[in-house]
C-alpha atoms as a PDB file:
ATOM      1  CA  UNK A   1       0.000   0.000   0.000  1.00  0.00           C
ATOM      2  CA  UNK A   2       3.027   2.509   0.995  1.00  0.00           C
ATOM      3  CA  UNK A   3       4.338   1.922  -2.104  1.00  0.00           C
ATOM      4  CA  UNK A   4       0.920   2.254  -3.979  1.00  0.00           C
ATOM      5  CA  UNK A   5       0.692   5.959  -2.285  1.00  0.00           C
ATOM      6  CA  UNK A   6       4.504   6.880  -2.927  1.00  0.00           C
ATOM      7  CA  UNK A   7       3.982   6.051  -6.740  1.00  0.00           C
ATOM      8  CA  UNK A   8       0.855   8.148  -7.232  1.00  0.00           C
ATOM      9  CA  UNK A   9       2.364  11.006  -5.324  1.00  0.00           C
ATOM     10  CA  UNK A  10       5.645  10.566  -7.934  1.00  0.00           C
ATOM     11  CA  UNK A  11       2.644  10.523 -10.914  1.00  0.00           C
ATOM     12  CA  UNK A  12       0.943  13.702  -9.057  1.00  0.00           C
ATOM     13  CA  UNK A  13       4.375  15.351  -8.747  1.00  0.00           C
ATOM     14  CA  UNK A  14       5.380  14.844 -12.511  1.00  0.00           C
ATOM     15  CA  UNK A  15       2.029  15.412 -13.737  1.00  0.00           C
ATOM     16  CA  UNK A  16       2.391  18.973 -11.674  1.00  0.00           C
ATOM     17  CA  UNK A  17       5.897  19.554 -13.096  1.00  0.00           C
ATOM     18  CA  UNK A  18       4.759  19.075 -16.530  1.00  0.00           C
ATOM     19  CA  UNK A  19       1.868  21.460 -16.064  1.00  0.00           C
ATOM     20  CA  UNK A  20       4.018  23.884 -15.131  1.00  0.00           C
ATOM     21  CA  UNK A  21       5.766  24.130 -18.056  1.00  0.00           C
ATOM     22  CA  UNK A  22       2.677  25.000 -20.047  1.00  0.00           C
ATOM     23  CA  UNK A  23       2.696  29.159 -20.771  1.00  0.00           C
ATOM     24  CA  UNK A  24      -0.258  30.634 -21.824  1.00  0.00           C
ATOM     25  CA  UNK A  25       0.248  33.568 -23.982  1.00  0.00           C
ATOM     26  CA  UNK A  26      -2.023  36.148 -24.379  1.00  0.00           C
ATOM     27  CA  UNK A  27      -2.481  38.840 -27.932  1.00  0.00           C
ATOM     28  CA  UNK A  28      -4.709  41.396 -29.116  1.00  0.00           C
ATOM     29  CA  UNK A  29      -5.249  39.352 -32.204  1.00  0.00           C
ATOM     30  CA  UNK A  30      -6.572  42.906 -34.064  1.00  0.00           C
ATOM     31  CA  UNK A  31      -3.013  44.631 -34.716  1.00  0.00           C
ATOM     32  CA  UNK A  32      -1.890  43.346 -37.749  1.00  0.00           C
ATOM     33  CA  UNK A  33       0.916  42.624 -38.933  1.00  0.00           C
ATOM     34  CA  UNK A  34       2.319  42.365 -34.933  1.00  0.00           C
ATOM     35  CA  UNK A  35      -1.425  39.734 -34.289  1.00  0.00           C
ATOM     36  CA  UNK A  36      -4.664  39.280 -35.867  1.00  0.00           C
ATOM     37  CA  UNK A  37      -7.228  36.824 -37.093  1.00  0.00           C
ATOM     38  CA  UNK A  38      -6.741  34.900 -39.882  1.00  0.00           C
ATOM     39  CA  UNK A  39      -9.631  33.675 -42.448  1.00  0.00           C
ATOM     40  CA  UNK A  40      -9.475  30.228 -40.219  1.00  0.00           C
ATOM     41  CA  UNK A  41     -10.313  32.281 -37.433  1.00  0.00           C
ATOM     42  CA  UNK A  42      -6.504  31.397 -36.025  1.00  0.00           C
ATOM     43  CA  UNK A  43      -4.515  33.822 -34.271  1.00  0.00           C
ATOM     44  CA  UNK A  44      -1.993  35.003 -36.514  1.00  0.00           C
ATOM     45  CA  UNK A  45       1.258  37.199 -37.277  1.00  0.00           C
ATOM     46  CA  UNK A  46       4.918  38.119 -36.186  1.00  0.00           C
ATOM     47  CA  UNK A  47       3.883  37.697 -32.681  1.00  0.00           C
ATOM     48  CA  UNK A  48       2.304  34.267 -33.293  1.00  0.00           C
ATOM     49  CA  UNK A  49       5.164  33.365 -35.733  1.00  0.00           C
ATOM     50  CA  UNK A  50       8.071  34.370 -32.951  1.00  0.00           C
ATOM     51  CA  UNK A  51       5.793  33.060 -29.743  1.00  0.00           C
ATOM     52  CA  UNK A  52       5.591  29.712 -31.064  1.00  0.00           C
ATOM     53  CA  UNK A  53       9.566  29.824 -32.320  1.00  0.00           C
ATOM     54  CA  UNK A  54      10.449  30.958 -28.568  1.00  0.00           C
ATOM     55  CA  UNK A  55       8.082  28.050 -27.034  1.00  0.00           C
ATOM     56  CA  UNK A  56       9.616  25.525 -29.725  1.00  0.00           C
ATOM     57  CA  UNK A  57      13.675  26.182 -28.457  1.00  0.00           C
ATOM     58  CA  UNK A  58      12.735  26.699 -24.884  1.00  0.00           C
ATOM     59  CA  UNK A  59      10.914  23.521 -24.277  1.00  0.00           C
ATOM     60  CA  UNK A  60       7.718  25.214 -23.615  1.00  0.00           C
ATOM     61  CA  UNK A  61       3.690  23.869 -24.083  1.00  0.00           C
ATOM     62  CA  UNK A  62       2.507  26.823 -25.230  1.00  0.00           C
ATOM     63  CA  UNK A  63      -1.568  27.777 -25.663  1.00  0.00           C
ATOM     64  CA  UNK A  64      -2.763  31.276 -27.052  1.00  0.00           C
ATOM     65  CA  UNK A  65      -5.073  32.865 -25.193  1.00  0.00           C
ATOM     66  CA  UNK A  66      -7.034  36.212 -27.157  1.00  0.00           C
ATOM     67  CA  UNK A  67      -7.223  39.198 -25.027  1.00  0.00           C
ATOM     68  CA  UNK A  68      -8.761  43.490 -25.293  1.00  0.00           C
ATOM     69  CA  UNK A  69      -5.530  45.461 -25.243  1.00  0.00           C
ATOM     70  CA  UNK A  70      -6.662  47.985 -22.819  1.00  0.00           C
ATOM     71  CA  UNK A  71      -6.867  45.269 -20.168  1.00  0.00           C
ATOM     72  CA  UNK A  72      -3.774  43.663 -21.538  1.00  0.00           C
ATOM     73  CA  UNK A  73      -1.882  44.216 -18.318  1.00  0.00           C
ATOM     74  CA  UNK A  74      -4.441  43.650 -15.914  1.00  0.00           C
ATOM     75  CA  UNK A  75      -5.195  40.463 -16.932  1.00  0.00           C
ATOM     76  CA  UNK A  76      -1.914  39.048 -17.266  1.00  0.00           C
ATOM     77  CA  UNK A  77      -1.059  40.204 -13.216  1.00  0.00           C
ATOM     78  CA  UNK A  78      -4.488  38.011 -12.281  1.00  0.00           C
ATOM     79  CA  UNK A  79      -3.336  35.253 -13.904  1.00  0.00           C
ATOM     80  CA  UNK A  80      -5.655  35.313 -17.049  1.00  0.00           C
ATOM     81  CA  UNK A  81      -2.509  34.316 -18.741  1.00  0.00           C
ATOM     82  CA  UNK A  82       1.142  33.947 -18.431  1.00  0.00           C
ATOM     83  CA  UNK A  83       2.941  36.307 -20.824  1.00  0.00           C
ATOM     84  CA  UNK A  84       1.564  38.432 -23.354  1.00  0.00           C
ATOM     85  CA  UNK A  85       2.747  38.987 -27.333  1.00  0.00           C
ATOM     86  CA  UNK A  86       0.481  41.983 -28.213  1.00  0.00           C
ATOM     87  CA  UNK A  87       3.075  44.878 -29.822  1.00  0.00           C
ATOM     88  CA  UNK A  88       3.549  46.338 -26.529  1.00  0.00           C
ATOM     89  CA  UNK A  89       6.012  49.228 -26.471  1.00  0.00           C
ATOM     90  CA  UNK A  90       8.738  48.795 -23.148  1.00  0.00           C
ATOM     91  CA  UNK A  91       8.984  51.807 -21.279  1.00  0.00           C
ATOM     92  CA  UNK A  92       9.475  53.204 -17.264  1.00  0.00           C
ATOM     93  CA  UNK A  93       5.471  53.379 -16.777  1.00  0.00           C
ATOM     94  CA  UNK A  94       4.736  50.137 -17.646  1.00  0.00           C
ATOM     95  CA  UNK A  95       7.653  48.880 -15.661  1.00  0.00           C
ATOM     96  CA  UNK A  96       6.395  49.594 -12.793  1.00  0.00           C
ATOM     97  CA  UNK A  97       3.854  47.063 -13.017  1.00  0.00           C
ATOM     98  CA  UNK A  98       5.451  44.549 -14.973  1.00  0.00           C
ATOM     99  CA  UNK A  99       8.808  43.009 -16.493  1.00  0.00           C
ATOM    100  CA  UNK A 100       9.562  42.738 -20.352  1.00  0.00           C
ATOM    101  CA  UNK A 101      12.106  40.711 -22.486  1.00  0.00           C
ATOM    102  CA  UNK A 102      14.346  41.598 -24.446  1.00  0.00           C
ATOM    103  CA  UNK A 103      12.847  43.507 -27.125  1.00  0.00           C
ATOM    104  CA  UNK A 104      11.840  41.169 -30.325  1.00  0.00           C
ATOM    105  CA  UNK A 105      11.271  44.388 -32.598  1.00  0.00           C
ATOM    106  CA  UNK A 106      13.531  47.543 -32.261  1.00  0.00           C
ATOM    107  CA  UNK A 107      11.694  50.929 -31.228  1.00  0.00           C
ATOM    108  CA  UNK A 108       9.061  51.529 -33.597  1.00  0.00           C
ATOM    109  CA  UNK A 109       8.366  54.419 -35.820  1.00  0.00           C
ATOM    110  CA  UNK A 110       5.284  56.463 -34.868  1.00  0.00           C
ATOM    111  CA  UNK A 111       3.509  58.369 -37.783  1.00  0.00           C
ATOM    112  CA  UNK A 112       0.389  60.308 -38.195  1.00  0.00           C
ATOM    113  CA  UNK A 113      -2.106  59.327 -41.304  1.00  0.00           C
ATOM    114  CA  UNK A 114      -5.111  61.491 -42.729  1.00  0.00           C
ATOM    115  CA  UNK A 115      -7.192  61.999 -45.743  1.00  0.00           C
ATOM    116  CA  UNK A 116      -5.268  65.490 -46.565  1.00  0.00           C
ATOM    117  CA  UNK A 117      -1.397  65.843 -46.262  1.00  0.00           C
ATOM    118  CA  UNK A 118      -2.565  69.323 -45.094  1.00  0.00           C
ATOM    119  CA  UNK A 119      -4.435  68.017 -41.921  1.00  0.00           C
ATOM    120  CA  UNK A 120      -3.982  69.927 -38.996  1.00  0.00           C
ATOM    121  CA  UNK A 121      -1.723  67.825 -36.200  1.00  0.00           C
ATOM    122  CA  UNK A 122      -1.378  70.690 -33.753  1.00  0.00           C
ATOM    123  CA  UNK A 123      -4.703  72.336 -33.441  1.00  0.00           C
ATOM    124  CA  UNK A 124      -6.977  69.172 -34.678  1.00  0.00           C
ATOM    125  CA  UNK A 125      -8.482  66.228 -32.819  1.00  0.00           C
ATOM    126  CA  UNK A 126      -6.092  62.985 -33.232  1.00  0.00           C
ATOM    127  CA  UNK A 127      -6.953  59.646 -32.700  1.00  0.00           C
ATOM    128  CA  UNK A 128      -5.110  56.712 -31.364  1.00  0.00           C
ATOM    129  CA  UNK A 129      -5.704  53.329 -29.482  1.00  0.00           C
ATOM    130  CA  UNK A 130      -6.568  53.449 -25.983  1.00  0.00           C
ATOM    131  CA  UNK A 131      -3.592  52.952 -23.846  1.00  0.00           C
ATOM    132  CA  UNK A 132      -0.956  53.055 -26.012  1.00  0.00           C
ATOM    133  CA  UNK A 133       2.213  55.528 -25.948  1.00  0.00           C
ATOM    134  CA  UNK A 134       0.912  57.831 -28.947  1.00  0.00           C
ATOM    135  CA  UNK A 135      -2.310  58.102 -27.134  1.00  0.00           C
ATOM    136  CA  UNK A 136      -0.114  59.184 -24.312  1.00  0.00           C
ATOM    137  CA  UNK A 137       1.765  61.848 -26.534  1.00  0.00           C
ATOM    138  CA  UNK A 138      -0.813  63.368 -27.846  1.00  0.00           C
ATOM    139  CA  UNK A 139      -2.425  63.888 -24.566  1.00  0.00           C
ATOM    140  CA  UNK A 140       0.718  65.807 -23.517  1.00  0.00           C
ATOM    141  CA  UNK A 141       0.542  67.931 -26.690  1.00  0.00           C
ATOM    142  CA  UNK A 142      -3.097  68.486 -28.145  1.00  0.00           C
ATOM    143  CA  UNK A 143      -6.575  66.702 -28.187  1.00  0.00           C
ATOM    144  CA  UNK A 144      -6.717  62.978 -28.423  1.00  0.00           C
ATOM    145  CA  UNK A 145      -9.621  61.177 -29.097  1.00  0.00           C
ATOM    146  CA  UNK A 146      -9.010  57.529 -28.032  1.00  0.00           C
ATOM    147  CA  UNK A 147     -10.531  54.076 -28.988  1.00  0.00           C
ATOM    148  CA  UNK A 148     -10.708  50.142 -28.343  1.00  0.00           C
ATOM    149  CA  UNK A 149      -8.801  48.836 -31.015  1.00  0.00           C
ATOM    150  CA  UNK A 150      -6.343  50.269 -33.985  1.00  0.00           C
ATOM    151  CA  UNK A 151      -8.817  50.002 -36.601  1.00  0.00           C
ATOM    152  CA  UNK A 152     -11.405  51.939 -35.063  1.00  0.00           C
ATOM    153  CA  UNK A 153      -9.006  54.727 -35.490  1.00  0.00           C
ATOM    154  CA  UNK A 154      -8.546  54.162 -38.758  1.00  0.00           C
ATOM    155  CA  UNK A 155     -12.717  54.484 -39.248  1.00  0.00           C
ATOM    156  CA  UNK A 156     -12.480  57.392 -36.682  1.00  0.00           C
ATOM    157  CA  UNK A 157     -10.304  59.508 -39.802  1.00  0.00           C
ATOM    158  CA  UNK A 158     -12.245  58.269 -42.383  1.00  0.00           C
ATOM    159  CA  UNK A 159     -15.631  59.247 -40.973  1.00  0.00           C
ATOM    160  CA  UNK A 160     -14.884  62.851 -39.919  1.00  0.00           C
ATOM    161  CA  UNK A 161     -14.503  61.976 -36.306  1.00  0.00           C
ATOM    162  CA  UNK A 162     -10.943  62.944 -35.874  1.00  0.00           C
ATOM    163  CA  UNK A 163      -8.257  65.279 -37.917  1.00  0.00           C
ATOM    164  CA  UNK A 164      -5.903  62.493 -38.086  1.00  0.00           C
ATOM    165  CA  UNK A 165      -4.447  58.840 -36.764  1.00  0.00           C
ATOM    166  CA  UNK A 166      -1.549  58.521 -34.576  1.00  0.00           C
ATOM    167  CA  UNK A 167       0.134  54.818 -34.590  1.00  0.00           C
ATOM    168  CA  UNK A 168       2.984  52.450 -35.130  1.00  0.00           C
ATOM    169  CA  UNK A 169       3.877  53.051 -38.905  1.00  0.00           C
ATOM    170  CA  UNK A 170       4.308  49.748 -39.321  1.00  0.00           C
ATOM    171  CA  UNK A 171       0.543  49.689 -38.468  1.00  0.00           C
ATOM    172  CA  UNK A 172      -0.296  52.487 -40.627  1.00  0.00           C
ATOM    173  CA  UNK A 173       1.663  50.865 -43.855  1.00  0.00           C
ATOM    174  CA  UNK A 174      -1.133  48.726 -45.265  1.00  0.00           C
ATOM    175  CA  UNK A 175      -3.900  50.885 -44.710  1.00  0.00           C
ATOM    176  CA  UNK A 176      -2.468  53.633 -46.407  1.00  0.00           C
ATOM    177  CA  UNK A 177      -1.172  51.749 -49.086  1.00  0.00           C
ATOM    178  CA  UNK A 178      -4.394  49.233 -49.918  1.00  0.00           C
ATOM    179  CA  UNK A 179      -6.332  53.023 -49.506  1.00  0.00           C
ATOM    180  CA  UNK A 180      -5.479  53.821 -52.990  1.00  0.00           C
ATOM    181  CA  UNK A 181      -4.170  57.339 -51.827  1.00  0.00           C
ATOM    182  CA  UNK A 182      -7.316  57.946 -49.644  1.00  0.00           C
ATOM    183  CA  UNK A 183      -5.044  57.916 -46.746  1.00  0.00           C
ATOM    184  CA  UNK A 184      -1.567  59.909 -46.672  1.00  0.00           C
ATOM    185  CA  UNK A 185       1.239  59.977 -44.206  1.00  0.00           C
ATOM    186  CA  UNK A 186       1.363  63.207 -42.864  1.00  0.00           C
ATOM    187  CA  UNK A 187       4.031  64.959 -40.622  1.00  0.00           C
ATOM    188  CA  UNK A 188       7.642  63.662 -39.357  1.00  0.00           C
ATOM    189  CA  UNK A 189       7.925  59.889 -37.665  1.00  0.00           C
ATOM    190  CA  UNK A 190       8.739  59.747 -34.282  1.00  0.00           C
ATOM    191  CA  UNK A 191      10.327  57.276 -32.035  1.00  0.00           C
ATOM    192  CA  UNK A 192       8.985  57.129 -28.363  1.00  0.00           C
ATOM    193  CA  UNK A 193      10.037  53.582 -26.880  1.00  0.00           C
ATOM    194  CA  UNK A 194      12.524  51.128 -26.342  1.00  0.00           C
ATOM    195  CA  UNK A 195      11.257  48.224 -28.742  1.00  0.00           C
ATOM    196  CA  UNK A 196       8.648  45.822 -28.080  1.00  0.00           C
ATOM    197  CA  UNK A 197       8.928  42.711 -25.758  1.00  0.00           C
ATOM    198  CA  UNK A 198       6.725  40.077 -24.598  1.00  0.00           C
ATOM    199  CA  UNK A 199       5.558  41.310 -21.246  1.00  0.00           C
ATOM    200  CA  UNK A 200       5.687  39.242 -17.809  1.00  0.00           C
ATOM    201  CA  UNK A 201       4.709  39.131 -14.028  1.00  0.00           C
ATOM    202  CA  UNK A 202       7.583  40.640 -12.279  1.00  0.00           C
ATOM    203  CA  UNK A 203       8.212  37.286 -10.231  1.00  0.00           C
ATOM    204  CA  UNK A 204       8.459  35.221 -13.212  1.00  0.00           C
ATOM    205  CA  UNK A 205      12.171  35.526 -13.669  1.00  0.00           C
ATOM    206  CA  UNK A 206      12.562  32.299 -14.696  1.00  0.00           C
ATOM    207  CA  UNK A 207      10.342  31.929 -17.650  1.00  0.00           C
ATOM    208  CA  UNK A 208      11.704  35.411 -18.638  1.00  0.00           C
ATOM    209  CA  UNK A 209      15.446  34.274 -18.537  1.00  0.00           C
ATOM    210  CA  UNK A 210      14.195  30.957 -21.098  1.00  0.00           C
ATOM    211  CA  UNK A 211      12.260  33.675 -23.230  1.00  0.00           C
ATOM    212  CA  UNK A 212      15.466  36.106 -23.053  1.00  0.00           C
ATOM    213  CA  UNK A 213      17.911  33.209 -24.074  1.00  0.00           C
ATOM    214  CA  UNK A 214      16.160  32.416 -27.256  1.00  0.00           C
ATOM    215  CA  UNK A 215      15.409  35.481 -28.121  1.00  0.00           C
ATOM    216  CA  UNK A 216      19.537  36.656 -27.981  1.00  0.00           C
ATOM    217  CA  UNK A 217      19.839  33.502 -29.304  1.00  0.00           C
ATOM    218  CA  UNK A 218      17.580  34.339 -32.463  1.00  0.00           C
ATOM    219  CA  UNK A 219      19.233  37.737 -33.044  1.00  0.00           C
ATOM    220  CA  UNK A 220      22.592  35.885 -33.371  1.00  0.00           C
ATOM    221  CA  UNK A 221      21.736  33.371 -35.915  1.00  0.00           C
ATOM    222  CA  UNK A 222      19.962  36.026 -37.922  1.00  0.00           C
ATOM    223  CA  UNK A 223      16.258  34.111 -37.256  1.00  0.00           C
ATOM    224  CA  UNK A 224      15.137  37.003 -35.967  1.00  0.00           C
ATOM    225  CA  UNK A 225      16.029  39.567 -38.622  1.00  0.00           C
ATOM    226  CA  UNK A 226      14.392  36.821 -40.945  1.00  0.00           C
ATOM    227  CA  UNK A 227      10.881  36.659 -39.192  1.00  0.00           C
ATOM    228  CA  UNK A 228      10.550  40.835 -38.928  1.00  0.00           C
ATOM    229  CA  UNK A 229      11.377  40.808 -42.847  1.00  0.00           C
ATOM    230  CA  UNK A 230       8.892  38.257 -43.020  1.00  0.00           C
ATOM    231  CA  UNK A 231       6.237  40.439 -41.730  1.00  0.00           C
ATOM    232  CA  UNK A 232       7.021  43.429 -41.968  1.00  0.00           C
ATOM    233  CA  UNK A 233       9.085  43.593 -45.490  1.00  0.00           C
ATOM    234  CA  UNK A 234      12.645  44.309 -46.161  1.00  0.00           C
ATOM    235  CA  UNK A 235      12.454  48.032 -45.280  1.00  0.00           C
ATOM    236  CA  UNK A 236      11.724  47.049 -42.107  1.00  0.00           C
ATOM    237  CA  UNK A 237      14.255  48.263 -38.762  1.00  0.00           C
ATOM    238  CA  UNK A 238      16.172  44.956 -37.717  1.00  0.00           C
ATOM    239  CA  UNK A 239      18.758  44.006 -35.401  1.00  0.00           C
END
């Protein structure tokens, strides 16, 4: 009988091991190309591409768990999900709450877009995704009008409802150029971050050193490089 109990409490103990090593990773799944939706209704993109990659080399289980962005952060520190892939800017605010890898894209580009080149940045009403670090520039600077999801601000300038977008240009690229000159860059790019990391709870140090290794790891054997030219086409900033 002892030995009965000692070898399901060895099956218990692995079976709790291996559970552990199971990361669920949350996304946006609405940013293309960083994540979105395919036409299977998969979660799909860079994020997806390089998430899977990192679980792959560090011996992970790995599940994908769709998530808002504005409550992005909140759900990851109750335990919604592990980790989160959703083309997060790293910077001192969000540190606070959080840790972040090594960043898997280097600082992005910010640009504005509008239906005139002649749109007014200063004085007129710019949109831009709920808690994101343009929305927090333009606050600081003029009158932001803010909404769920990076295609809403797209509609927003393209129904009258704001003077202009303010994103990642990376973001911006296909809508302006599928627009068939509707939409127009407009104004200088700007860079406001450090690049764009997977985010983590600040206790899990260990699953952040695995992601860190591969992701060092990638940038060395040029795998990295590869997957952002994959996505985001040759002109895009690399490592």
């Amino acid at each position: 009988m002892k030995n009965l109990m000692l070898a399901a409490l060895a099956v218990a103990l692995s079976a709790g091991m291996s559970a552990g090593q199971t990361v669920r990773i949350g996304t946006e799944g609405a940013y293309p190309p960083y994540n979105f939706i395919n036409d299977k209704g998969e979660i799909d993109g860079y994020e997806k591409d390089l998430g899977d990659e990192i679980c792959a080399r560090a011996e992970l289980e790995c599940t994908w768990v769709k998530n808002d962005w504005d409550t992005m952060i909140p759900n990851l520190l109750s335990g919604n999900y592990d980790a989160f892939m959703a083309g997060m800017s790293i910077n001192e605010e969000r540190r606070k709450s959080i840790q972040f890898s090594e960043p898997y894209l280097p600082p992005a580009l910010s640009a504005y877009a509008a239906l005139s080149e002649d749109a007014d940045l200063e004085g007129g009403v710019i949109a831009a995704q709920t808690g994101t670090i343009q929305a927090s520039h333009v606050a600081e600077t003029g009158d932001v009008i803010e909404f769920a999801t990076g295609e809403e601000t797209i509609a927003a300038v393209r129904n009258g409802e704001a003077d202009a977008v303010f994103a990642d240009r990376d973001f911006l690229a296909p809508f302006v150029t599928e627009s068939g000159g509707e939409l127009v860059f407009v104004g200088d790019t700007i860079a406001l971050d450090e690049g764009i990391g997977m985010g983590l709870r600040p206790s899990d140090t260990e699953l952040k050193a695995k992601v860190d290794a591969v992701i060092e790891a990638m940038k060395a054997d040029g795998s990295l490089n590869e997957l952002i030219r994959k996505w985001f086409g040759e002109e895009a900033l690399i490592f």
